[in-house]
C-alpha atoms as a PDB file:
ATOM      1  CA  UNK A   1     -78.233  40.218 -84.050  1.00  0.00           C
ATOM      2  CA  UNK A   2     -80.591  39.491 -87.297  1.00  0.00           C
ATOM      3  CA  UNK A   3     -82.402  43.001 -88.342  1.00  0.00           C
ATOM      4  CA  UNK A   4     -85.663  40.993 -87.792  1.00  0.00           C
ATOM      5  CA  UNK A   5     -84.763  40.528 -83.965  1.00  0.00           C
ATOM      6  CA  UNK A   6     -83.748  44.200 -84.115  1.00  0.00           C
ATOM      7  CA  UNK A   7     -87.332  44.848 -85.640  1.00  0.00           C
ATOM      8  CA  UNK A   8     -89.242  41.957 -83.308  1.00  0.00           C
ATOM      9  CA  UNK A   9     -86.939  44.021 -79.718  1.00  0.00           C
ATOM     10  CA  UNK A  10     -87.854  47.151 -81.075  1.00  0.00           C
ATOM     11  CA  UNK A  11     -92.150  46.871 -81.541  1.00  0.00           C
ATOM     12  CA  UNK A  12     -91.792  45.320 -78.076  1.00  0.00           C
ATOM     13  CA  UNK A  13     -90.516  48.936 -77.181  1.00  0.00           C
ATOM     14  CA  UNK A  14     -92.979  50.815 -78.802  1.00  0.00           C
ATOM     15  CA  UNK A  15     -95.731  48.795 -77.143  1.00  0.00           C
ATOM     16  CA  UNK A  16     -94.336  50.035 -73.876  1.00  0.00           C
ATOM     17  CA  UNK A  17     -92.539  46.641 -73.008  1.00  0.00           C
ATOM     18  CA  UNK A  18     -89.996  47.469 -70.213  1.00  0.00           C
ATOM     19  CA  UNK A  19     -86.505  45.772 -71.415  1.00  0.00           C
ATOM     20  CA  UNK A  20     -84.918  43.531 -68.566  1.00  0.00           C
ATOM     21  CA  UNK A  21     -81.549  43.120 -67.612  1.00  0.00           C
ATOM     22  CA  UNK A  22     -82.022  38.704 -67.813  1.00  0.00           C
ATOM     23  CA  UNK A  23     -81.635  37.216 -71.268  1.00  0.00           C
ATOM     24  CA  UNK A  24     -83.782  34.585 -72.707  1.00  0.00           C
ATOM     25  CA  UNK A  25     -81.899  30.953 -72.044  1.00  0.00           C
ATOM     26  CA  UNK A  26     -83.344  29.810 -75.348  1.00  0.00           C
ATOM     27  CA  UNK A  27     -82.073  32.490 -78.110  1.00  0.00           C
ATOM     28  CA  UNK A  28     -80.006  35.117 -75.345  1.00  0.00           C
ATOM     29  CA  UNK A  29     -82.309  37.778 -76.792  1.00  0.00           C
ATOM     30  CA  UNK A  30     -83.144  40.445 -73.903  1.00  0.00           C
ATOM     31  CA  UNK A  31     -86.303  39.530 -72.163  1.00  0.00           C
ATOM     32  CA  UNK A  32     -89.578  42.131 -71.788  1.00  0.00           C
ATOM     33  CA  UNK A  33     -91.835  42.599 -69.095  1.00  0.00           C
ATOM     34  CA  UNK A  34     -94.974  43.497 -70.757  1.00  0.00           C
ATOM     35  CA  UNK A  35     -97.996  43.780 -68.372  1.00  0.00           C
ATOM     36  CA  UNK A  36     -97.319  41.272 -65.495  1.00  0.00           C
ATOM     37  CA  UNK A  37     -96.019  39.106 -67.878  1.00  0.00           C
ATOM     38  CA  UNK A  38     -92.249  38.373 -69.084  1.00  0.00           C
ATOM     39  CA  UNK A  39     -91.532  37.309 -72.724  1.00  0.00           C
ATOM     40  CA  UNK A  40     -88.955  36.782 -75.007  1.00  0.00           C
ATOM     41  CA  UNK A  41     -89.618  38.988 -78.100  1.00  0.00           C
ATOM     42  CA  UNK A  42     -87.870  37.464 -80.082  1.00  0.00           C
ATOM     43  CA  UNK A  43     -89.012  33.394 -79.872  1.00  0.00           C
ATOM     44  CA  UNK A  44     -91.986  34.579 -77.948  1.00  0.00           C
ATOM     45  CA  UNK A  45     -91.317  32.250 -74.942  1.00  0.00           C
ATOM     46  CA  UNK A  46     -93.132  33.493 -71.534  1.00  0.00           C
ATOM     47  CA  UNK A  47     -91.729  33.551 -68.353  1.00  0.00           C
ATOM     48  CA  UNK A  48     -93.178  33.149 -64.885  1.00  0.00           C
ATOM     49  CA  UNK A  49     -92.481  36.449 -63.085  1.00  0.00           C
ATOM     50  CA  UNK A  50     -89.918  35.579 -59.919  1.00  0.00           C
ATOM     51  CA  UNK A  51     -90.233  37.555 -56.948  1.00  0.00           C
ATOM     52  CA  UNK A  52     -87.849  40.344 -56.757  1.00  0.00           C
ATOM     53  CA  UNK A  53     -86.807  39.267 -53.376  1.00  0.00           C
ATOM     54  CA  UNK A  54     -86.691  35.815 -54.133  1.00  0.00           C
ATOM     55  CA  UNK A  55     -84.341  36.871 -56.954  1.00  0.00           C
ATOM     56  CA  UNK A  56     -82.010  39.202 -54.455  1.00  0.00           C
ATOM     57  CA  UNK A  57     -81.702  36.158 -52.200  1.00  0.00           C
ATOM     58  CA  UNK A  58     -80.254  33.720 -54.515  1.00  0.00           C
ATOM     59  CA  UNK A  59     -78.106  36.501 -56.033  1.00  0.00           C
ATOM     60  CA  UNK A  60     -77.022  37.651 -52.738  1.00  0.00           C
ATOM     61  CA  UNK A  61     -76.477  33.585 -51.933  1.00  0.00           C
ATOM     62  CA  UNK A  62     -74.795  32.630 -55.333  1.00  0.00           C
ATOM     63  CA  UNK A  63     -72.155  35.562 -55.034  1.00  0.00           C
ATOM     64  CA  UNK A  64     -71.418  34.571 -51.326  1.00  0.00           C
ATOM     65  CA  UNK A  65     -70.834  31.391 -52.263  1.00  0.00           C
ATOM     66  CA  UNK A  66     -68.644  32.561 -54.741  1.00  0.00           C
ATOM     67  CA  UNK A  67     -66.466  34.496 -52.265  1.00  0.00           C
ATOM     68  CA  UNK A  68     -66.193  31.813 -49.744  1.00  0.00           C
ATOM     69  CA  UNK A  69     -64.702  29.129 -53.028  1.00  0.00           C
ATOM     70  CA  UNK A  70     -62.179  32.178 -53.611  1.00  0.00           C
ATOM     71  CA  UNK A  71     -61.484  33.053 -49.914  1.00  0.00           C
ATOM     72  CA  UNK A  72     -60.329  29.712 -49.204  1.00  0.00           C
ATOM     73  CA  UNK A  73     -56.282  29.511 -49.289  1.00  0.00           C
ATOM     74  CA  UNK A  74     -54.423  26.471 -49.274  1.00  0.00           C
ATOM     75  CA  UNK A  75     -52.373  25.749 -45.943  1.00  0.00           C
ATOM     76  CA  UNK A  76     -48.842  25.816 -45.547  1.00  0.00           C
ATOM     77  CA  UNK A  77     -48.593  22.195 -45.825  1.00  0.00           C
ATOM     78  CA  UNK A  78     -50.419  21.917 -48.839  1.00  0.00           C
ATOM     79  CA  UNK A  79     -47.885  24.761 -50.475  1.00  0.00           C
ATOM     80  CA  UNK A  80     -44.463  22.704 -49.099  1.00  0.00           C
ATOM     81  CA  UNK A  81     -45.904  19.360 -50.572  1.00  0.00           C
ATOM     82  CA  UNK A  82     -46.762  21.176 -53.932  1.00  0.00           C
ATOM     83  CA  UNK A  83     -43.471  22.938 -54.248  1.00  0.00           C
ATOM     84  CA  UNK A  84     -41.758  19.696 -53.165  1.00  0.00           C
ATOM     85  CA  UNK A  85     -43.366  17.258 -56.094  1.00  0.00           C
ATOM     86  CA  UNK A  86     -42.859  20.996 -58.400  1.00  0.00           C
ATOM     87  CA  UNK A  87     -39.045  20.618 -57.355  1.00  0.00           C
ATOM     88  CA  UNK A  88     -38.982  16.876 -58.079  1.00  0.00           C
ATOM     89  CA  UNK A  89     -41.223  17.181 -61.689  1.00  0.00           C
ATOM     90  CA  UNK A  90     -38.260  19.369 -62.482  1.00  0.00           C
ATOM     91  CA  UNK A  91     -35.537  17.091 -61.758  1.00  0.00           C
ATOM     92  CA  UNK A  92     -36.773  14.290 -63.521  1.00  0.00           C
ATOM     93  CA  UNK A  93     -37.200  16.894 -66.783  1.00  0.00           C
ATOM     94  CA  UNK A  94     -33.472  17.958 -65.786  1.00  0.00           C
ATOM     95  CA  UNK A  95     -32.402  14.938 -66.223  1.00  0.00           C
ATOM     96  CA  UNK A  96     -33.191  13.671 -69.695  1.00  0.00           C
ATOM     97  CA  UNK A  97     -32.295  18.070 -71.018  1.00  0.00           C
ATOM     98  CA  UNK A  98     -29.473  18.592 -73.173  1.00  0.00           C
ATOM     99  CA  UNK A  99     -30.174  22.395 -73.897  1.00  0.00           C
ATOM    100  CA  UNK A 100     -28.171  24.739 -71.116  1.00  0.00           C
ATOM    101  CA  UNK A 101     -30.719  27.293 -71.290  1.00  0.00           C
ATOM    102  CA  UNK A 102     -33.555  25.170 -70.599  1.00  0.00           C
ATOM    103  CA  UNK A 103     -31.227  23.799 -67.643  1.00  0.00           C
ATOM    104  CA  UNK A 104     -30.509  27.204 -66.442  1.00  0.00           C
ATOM    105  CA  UNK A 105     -34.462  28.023 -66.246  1.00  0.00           C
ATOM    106  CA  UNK A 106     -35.263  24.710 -64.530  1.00  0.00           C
ATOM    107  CA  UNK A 107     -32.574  25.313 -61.747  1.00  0.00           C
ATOM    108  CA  UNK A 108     -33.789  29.007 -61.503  1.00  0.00           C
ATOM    109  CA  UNK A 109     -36.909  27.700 -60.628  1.00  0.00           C
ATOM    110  CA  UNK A 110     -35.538  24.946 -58.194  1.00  0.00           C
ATOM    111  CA  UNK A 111     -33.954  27.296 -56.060  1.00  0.00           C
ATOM    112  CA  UNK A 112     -36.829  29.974 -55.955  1.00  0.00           C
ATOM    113  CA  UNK A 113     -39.065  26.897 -55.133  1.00  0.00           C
ATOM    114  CA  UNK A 114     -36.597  25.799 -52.150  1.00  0.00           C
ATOM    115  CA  UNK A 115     -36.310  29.706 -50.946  1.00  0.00           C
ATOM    116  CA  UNK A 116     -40.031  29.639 -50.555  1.00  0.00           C
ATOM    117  CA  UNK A 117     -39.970  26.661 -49.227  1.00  0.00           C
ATOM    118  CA  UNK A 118     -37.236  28.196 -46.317  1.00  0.00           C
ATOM    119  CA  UNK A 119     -39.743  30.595 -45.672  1.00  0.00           C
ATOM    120  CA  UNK A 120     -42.471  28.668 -44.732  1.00  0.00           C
END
């Protein structure tokens, strides 16, 4: 951060601006709330003040969204098809490979692929 921003962040302190947790979308310089009003001390853009509710809600919303997109597993058929076309990608690689140790790897990883898929 430029020593002027410092110097711009710093006045807004001393004029008893109270230093938000958002960040300005324009220059990511920490916003103020000065008054009723929310500014950016550093390219001066003003904000409208959001309800503090309001602002709970879609926080609360965005993060359950969030945890729903992560809850969701695929299902055992969608694992046995992926390890299938896995096991097949690797033959065709095996195939055309000349180095043994590269071989060795790719048929490690064929038959942990087919002991999952025995497990399923």
């Amino acid at each position: 951060m430029r020593d002027e921003n410092i110097d711009k962040i710093s006045e807004m302190l001393l004029r008893g601006g109270k230093m938000l947790s958002r960040h300005c979308p324009t220059c990511n310089s920490p916003l103020f709330k000065f008054g009723e009003e929310i500014i950016c001390p550093v390219c001066g853009t003003s904000f409208a003040e959001v309800d503090a509710k309001e602002e709970r809600k879609t926080k609360i919303s965005a993060a359950s969204q969030d945890l729903k997109s992560r809850e969701r597993s695929p299902d055992e058929n969608e694992i046995k098809r992926e390890l299938r076309k896995k096991i097949g990608e690797i033959l065709e690689d095996l195939k055309r490979e000349r180095d043994l140790t590269k071989i060795k790897m790719g048929l490690e990883c064929i038959d942990k692929a087919l002991e999952i898929l025995n497990k399923c």
